[in-house]
N, C-alpha and C. Protein backbone atom coordinates (compact mmCIF):
# COMPACT_ATOMS: atom_id res chain seq x y z
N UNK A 1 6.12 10.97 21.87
CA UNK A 1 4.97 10.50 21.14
C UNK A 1 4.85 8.98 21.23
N UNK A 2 5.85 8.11 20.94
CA UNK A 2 5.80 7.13 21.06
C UNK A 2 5.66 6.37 22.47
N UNK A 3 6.61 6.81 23.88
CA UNK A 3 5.68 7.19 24.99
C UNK A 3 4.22 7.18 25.04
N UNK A 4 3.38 7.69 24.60
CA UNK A 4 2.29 8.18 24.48
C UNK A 4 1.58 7.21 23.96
N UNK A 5 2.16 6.70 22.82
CA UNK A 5 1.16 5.73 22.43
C UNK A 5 1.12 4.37 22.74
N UNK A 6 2.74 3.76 24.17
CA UNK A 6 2.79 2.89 23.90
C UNK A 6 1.63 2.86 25.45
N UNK A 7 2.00 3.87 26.39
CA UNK A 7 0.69 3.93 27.85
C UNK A 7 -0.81 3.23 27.15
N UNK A 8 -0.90 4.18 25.73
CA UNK A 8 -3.18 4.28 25.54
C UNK A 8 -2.40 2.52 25.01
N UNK A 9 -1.77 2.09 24.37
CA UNK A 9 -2.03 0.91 23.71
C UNK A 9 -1.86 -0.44 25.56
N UNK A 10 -1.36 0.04 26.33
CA UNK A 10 -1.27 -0.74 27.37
C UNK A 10 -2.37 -0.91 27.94
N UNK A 11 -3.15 0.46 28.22
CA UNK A 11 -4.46 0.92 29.03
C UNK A 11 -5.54 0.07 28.39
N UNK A 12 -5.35 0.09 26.68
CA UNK A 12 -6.30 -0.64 26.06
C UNK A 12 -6.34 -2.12 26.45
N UNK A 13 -4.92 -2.63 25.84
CA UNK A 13 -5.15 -3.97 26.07
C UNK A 13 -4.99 -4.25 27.08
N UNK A 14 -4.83 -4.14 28.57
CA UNK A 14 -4.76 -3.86 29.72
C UNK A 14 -6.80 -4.45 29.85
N UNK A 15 -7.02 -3.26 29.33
CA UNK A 15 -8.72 -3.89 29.44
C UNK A 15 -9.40 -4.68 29.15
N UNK A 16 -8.83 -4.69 27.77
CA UNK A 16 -9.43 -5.62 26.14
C UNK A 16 -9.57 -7.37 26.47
N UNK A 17 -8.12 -7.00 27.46
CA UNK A 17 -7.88 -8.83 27.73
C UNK A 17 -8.40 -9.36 29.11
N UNK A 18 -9.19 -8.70 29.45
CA UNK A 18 -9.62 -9.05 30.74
C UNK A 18 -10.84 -9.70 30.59
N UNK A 19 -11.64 -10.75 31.36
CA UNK A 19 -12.71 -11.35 31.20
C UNK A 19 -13.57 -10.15 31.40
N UNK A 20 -13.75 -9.47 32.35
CA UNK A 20 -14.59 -8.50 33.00
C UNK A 20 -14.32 -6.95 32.25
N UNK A 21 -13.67 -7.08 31.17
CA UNK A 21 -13.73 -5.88 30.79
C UNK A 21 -14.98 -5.71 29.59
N UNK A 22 -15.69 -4.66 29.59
CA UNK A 22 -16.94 -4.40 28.48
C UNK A 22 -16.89 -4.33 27.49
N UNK A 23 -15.46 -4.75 26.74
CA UNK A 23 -14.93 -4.75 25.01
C UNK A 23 -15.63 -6.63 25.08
N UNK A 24 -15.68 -7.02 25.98
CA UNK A 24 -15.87 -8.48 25.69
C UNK A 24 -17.23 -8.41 26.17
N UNK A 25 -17.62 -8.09 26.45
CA UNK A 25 -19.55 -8.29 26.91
C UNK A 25 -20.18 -8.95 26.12
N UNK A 26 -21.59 -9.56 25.96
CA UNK A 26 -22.17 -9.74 24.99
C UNK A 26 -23.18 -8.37 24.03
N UNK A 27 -22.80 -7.16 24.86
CA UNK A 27 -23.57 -5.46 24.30
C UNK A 27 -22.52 -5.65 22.74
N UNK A 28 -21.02 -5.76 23.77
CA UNK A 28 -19.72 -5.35 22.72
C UNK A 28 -19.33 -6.10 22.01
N UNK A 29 -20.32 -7.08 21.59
CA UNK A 29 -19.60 -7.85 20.69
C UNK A 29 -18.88 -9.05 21.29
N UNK A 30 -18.40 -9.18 22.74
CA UNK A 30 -17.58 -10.42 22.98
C UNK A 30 -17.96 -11.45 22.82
N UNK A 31 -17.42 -12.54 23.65
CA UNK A 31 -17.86 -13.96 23.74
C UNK A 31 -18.91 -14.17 24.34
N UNK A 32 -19.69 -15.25 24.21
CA UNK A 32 -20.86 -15.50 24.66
C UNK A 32 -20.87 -15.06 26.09
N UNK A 33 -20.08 -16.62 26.33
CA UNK A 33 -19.56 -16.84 27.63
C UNK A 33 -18.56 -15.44 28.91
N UNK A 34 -19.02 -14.35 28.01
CA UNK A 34 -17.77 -13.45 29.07
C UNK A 34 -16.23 -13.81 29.14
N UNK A 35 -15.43 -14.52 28.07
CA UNK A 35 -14.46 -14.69 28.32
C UNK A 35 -13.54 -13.98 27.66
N UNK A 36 -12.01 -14.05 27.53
CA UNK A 36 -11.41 -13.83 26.68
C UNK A 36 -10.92 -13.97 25.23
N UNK A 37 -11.19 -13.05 24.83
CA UNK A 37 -11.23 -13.37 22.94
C UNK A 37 -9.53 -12.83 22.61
N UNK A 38 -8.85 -14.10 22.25
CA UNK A 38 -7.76 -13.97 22.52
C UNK A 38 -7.12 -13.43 20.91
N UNK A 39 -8.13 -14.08 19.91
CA UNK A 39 -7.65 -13.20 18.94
C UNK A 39 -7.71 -11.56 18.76
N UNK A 40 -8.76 -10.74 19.63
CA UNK A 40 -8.53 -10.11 20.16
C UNK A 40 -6.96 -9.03 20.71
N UNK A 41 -6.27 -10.11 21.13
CA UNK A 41 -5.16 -9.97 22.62
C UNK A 41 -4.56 -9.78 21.54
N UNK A 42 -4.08 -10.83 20.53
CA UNK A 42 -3.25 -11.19 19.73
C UNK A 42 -3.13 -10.18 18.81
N UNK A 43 -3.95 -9.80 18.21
CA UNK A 43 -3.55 -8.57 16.68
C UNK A 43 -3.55 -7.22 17.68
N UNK A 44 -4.09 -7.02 18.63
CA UNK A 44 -3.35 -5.73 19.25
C UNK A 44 -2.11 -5.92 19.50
N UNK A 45 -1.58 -7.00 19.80
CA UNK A 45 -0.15 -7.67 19.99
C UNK A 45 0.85 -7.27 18.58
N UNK A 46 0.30 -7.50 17.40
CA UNK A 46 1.01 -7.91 16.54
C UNK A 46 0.98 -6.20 15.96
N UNK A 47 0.18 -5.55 16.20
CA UNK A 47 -0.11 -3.78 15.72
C UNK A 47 0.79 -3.54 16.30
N UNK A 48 1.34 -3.62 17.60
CA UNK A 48 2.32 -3.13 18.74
C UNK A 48 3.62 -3.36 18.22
N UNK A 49 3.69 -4.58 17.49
CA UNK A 49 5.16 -5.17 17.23
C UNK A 49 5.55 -4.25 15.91
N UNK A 50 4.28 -4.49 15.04
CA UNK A 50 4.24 -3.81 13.98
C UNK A 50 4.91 -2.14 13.64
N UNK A 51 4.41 -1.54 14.73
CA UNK A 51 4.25 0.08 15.32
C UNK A 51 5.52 0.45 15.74
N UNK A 52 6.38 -0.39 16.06
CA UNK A 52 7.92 -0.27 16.78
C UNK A 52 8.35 -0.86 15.38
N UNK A 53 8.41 -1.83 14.91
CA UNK A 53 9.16 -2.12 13.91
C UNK A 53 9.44 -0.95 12.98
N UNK A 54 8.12 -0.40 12.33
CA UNK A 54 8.17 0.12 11.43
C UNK A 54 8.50 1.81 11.56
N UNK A 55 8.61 2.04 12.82
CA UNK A 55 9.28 3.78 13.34
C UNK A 55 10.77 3.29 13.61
N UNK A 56 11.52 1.92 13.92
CA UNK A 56 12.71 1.97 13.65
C UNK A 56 13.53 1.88 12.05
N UNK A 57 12.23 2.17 11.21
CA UNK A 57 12.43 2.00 9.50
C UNK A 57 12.78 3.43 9.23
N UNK A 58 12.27 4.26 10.11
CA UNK A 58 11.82 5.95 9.54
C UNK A 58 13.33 6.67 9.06
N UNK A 59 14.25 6.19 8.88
CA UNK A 59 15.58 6.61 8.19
C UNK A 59 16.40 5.46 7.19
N UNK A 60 15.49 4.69 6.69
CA UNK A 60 15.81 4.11 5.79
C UNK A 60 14.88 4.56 4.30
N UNK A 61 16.26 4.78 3.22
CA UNK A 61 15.37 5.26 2.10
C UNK A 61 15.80 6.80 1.87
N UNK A 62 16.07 7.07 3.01
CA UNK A 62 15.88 8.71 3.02
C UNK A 62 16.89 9.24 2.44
N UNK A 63 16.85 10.81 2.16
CA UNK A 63 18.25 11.32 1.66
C UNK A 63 19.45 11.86 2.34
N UNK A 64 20.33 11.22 1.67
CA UNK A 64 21.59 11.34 2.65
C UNK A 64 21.84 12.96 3.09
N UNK A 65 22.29 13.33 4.36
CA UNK A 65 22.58 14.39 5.18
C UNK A 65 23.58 15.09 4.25
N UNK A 66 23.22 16.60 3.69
CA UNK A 66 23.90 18.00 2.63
C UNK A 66 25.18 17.87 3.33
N UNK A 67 25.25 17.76 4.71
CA UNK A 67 26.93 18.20 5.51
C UNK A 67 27.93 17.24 5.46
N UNK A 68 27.51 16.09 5.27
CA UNK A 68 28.61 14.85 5.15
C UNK A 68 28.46 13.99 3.67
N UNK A 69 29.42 13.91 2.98
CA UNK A 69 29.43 13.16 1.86
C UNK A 69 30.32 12.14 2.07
N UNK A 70 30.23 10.59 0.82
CA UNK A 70 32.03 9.89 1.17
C UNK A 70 33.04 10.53 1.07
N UNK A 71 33.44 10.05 1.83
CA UNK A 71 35.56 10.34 1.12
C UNK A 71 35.89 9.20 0.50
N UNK A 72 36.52 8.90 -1.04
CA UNK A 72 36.57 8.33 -1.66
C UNK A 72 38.35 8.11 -1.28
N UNK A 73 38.85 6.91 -1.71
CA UNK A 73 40.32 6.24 -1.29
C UNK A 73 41.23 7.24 -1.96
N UNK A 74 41.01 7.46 -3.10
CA UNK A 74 41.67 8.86 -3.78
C UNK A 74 41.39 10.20 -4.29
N UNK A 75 41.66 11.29 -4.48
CA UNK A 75 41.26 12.29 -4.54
C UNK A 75 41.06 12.88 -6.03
N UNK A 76 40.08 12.92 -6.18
CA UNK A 76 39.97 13.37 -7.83
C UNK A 76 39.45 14.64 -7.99
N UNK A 77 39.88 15.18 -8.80
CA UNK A 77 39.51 16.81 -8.93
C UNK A 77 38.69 17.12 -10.24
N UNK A 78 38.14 17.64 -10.12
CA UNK A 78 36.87 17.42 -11.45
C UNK A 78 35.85 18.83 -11.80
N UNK A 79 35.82 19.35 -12.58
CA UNK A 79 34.76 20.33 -13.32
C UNK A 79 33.01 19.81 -13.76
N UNK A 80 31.93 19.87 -13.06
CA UNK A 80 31.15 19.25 -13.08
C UNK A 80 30.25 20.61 -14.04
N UNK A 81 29.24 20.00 -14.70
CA UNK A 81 28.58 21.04 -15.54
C UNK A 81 27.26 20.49 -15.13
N UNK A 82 26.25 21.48 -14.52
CA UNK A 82 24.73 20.76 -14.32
C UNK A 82 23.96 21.19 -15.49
N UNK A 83 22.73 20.64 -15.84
CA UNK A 83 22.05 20.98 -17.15
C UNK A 83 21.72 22.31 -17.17
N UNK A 84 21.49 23.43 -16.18
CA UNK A 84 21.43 24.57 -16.28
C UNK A 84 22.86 25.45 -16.77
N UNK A 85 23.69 24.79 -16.96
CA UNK A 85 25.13 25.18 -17.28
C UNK A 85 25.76 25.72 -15.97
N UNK A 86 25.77 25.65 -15.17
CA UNK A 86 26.55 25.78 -13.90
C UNK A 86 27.23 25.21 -13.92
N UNK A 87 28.93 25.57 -13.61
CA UNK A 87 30.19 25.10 -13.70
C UNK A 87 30.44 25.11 -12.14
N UNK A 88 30.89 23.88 -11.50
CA UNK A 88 31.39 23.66 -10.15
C UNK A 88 32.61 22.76 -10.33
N UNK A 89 33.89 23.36 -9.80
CA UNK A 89 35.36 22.95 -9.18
C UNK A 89 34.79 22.19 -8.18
N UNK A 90 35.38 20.90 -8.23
CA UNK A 90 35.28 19.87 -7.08
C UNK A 90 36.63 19.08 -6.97
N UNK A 91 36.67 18.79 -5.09
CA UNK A 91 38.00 17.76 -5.10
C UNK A 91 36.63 16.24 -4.43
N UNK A 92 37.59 15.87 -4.09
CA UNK A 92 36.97 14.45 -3.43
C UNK A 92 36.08 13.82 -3.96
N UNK A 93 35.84 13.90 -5.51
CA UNK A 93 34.85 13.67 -6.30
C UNK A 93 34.68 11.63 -6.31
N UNK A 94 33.51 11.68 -6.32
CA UNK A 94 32.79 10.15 -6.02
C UNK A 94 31.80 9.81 -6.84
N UNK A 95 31.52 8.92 -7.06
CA UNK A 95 30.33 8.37 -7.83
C UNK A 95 29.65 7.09 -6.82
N UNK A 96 28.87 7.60 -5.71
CA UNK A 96 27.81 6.28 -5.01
C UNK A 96 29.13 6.44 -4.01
N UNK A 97 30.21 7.04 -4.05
CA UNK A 97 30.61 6.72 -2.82
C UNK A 97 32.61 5.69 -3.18
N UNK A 98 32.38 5.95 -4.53
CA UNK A 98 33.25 5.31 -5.07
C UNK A 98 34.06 5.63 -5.94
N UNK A 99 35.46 5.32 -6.42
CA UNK A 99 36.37 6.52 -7.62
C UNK A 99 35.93 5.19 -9.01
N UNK A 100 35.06 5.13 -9.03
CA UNK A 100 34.30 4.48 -10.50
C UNK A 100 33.51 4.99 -10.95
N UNK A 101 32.95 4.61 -12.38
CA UNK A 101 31.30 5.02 -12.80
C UNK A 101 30.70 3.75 -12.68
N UNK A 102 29.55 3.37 -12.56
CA UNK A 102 29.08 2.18 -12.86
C UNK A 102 27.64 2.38 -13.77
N UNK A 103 27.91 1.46 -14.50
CA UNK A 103 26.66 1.49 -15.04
C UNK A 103 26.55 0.13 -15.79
N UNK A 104 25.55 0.28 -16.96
CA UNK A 104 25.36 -1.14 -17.71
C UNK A 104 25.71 -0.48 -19.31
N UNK A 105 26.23 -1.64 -19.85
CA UNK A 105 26.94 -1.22 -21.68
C UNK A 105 26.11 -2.83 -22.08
N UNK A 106 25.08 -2.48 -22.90
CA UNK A 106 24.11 -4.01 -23.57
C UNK A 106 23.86 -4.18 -21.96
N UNK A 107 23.64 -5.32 -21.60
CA UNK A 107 23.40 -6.36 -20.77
C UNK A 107 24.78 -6.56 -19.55
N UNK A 108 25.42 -6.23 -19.98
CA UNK A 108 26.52 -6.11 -18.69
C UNK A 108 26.83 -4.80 -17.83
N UNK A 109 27.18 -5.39 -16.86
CA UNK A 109 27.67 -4.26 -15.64
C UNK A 109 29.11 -3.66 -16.26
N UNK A 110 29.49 -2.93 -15.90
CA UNK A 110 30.41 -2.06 -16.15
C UNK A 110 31.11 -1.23 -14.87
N UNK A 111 32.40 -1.48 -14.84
CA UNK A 111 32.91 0.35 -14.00
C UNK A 111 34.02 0.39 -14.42
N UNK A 112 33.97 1.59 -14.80
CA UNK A 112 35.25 2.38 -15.39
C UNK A 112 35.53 2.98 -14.72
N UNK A 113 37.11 2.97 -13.65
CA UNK A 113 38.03 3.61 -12.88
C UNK A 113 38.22 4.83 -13.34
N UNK A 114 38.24 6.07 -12.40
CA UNK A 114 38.50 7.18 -12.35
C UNK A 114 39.56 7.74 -13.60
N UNK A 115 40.54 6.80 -12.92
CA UNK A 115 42.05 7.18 -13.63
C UNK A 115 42.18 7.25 -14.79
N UNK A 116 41.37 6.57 -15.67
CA UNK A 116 41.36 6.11 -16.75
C UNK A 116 40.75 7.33 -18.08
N UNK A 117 39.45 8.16 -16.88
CA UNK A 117 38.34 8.79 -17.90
C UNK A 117 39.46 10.49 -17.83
N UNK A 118 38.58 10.87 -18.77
CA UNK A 118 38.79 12.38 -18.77
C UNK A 118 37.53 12.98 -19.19
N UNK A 119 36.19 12.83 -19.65
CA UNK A 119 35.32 13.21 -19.72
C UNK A 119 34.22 12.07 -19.71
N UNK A 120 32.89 12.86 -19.22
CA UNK A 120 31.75 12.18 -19.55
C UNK A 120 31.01 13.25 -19.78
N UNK A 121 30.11 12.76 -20.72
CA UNK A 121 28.75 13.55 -21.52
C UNK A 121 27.47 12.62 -20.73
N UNK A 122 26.71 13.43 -20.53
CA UNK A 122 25.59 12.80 -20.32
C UNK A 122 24.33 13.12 -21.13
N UNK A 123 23.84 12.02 -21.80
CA UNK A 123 22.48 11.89 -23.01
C UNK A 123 20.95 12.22 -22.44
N UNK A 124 20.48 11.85 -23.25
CA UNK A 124 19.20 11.67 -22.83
C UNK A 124 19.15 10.79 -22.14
N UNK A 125 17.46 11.11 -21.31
CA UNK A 125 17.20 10.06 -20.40
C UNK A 125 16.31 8.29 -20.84
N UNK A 126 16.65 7.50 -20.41
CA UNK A 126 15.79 6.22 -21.06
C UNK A 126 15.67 5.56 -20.18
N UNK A 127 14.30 6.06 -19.61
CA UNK A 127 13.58 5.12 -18.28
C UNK A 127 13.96 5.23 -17.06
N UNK A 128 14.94 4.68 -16.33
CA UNK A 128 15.29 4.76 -14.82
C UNK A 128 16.64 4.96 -15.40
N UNK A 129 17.42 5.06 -16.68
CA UNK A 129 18.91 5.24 -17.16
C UNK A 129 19.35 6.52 -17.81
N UNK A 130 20.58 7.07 -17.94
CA UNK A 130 20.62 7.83 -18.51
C UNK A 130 22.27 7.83 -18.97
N UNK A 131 21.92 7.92 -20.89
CA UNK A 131 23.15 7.43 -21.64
C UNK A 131 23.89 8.42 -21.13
N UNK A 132 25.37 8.01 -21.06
CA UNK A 132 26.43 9.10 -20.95
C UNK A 132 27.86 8.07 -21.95
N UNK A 133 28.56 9.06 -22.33
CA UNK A 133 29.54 8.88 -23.31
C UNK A 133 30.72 8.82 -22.39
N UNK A 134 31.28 7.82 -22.24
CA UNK A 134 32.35 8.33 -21.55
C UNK A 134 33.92 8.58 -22.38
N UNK A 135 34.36 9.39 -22.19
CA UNK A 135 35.51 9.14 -22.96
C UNK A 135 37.58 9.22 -22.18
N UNK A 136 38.02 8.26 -22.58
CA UNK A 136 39.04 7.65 -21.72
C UNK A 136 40.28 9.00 -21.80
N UNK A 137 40.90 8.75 -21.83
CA UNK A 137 42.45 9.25 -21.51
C UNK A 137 42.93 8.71 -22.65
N UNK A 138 42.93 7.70 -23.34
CA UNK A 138 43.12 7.67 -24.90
C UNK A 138 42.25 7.37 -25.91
N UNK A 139 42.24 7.95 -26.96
CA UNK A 139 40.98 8.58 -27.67
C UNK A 139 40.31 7.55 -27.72
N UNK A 140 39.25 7.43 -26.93
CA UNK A 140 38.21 5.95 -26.81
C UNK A 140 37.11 6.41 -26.09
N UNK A 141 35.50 6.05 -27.12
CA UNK A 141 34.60 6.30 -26.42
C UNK A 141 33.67 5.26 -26.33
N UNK A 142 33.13 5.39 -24.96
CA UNK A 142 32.06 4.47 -24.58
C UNK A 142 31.06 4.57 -24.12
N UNK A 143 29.90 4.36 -24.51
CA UNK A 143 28.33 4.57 -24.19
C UNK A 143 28.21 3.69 -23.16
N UNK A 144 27.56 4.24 -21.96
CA UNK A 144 26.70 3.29 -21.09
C UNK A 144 25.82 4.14 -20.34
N UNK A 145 24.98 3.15 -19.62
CA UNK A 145 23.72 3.74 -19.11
C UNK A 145 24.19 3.68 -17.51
N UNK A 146 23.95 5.10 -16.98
CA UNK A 146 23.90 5.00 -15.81
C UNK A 146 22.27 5.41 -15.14
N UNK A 147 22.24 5.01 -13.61
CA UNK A 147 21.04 4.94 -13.41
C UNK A 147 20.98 6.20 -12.82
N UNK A 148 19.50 7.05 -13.19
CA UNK A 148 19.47 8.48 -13.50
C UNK A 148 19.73 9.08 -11.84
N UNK A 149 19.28 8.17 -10.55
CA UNK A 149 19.44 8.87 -9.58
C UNK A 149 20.71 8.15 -8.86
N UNK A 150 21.27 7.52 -9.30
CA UNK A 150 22.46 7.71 -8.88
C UNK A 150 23.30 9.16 -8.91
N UNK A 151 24.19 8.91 -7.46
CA UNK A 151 24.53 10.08 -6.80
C UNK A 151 26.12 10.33 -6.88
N UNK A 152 26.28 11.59 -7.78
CA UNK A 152 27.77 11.92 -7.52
C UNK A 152 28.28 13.11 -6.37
N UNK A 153 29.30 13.14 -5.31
CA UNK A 153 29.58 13.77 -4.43
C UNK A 153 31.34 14.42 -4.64
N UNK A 154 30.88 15.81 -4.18
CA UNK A 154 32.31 16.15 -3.65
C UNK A 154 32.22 17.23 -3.19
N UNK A 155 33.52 18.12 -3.10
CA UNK A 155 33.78 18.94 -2.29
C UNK A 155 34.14 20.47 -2.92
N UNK A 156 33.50 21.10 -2.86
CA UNK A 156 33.88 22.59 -3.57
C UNK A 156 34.00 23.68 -2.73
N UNK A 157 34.62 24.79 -3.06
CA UNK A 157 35.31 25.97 -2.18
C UNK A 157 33.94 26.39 -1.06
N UNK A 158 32.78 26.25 -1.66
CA UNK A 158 31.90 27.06 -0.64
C UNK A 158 31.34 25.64 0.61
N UNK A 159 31.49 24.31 0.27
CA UNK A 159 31.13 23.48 1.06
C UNK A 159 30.77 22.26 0.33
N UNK A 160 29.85 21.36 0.52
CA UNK A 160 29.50 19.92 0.26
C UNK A 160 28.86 20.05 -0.83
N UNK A 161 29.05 18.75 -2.01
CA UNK A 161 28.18 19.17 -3.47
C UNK A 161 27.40 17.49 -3.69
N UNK A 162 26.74 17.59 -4.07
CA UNK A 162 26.02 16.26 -4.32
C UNK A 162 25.21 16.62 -5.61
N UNK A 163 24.51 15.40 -6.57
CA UNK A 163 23.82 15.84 -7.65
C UNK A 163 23.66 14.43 -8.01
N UNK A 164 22.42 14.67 -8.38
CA UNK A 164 21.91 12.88 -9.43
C UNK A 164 22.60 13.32 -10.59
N UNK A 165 22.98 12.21 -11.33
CA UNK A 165 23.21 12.37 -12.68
C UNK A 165 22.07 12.51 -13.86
N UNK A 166 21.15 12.63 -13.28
CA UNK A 166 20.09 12.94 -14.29
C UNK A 166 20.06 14.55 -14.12
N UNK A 167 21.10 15.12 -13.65
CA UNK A 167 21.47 16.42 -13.18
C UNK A 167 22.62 17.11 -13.65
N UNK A 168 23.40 15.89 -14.28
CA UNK A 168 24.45 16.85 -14.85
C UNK A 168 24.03 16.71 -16.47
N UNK A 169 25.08 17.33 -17.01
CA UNK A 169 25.56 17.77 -18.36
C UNK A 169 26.54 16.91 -18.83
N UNK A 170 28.06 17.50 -17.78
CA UNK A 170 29.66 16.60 -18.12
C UNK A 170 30.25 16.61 -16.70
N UNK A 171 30.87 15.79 -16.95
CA UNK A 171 32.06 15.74 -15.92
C UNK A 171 33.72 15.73 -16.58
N UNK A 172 34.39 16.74 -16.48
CA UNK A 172 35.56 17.03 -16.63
C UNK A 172 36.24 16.15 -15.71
N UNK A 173 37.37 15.62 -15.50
CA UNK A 173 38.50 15.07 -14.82
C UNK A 173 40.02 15.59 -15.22
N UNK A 174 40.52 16.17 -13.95
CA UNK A 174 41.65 16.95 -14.51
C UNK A 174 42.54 15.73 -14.28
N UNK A 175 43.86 15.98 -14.85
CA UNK A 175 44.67 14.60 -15.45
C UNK A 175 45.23 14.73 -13.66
């Protein structure tokens, strides 16, 4: 396809820029004089640059491939609950790709290391955030907002698991 369009865009300006071609006549609009109208030359130029730039964009943004997730530096094993109550066993469990949570508590950034949690609750949603409780490995709890499409990954008996957190319920962490 792109083939295709780069021949008609050659054929065109191939013509467009020629003194003697009939895009420049005085019927078509050209220059008085029969010459080259170079602004013309130029924004078909810049459509062209434009047209390649923006089809080497066409996999940015997009959603990451169901068959490959991260592998995170350590292996965490975890009971995930989605809001429909579906219970999924996971190893290689990640958050963005990472053995943290991150989010914001007030005005600051936050990440709380894997090792540390043994549960999270997740709240209601508030805007592009969504409260979750986290609670540590010693009796300590902490509210923060994570952002609702942030992505947790891992690995369960039937194959690859992924889920926004505006998707779960809890996350269990076995010790």
């Amino acid at each position: 396809m792109i083939v295709i369009f780069l021949k008609k865009w050659y054929e065109i300006t191939k013509l467009n820029c020629r003194p003697d071609s009939p895009a420049f006549s005085k019927d078509w609009g050209g220059r008085q004089d029969g010459g080259v109208d170079m602004k013309n030359c130029f924004a078909s130029a810049v459509v062209l640059i434009s047209f390649l730039f923006l089809m080497g964009m066409g996999e940015l943004g997009g959603p990451a491939p169901f068959d490959k997730i991260p592998e995170p530096k350590k292996n965490f094993t975890v009971v995930v609950i989605d809001r429909q109550g579906v219970k999924t066993s996971l190893s290689q469990f990640s958050h963005d790709g990472q053995v943290i949570i991150t989010g914001k508590r007030g005005n600051a950034n936050v990440a709380i290391p894997f090792e540390i949690i043994s549960q999270v609750q997740f709240q209601g949603l508030e805007g592009n955030e969504i409260l979750a409780v986290v609670s540590m490995r010693e009796p300590k709890n902490f509210e923060i907002k994570v952002g609702q499409k942030s992505k947790f990954y891992g690995k369960a008996e039937f194959g690859t698991f992924q889920i926004e957190a505006r998707d779960l319920k809890s996350i269990n962490f076995h010790p």
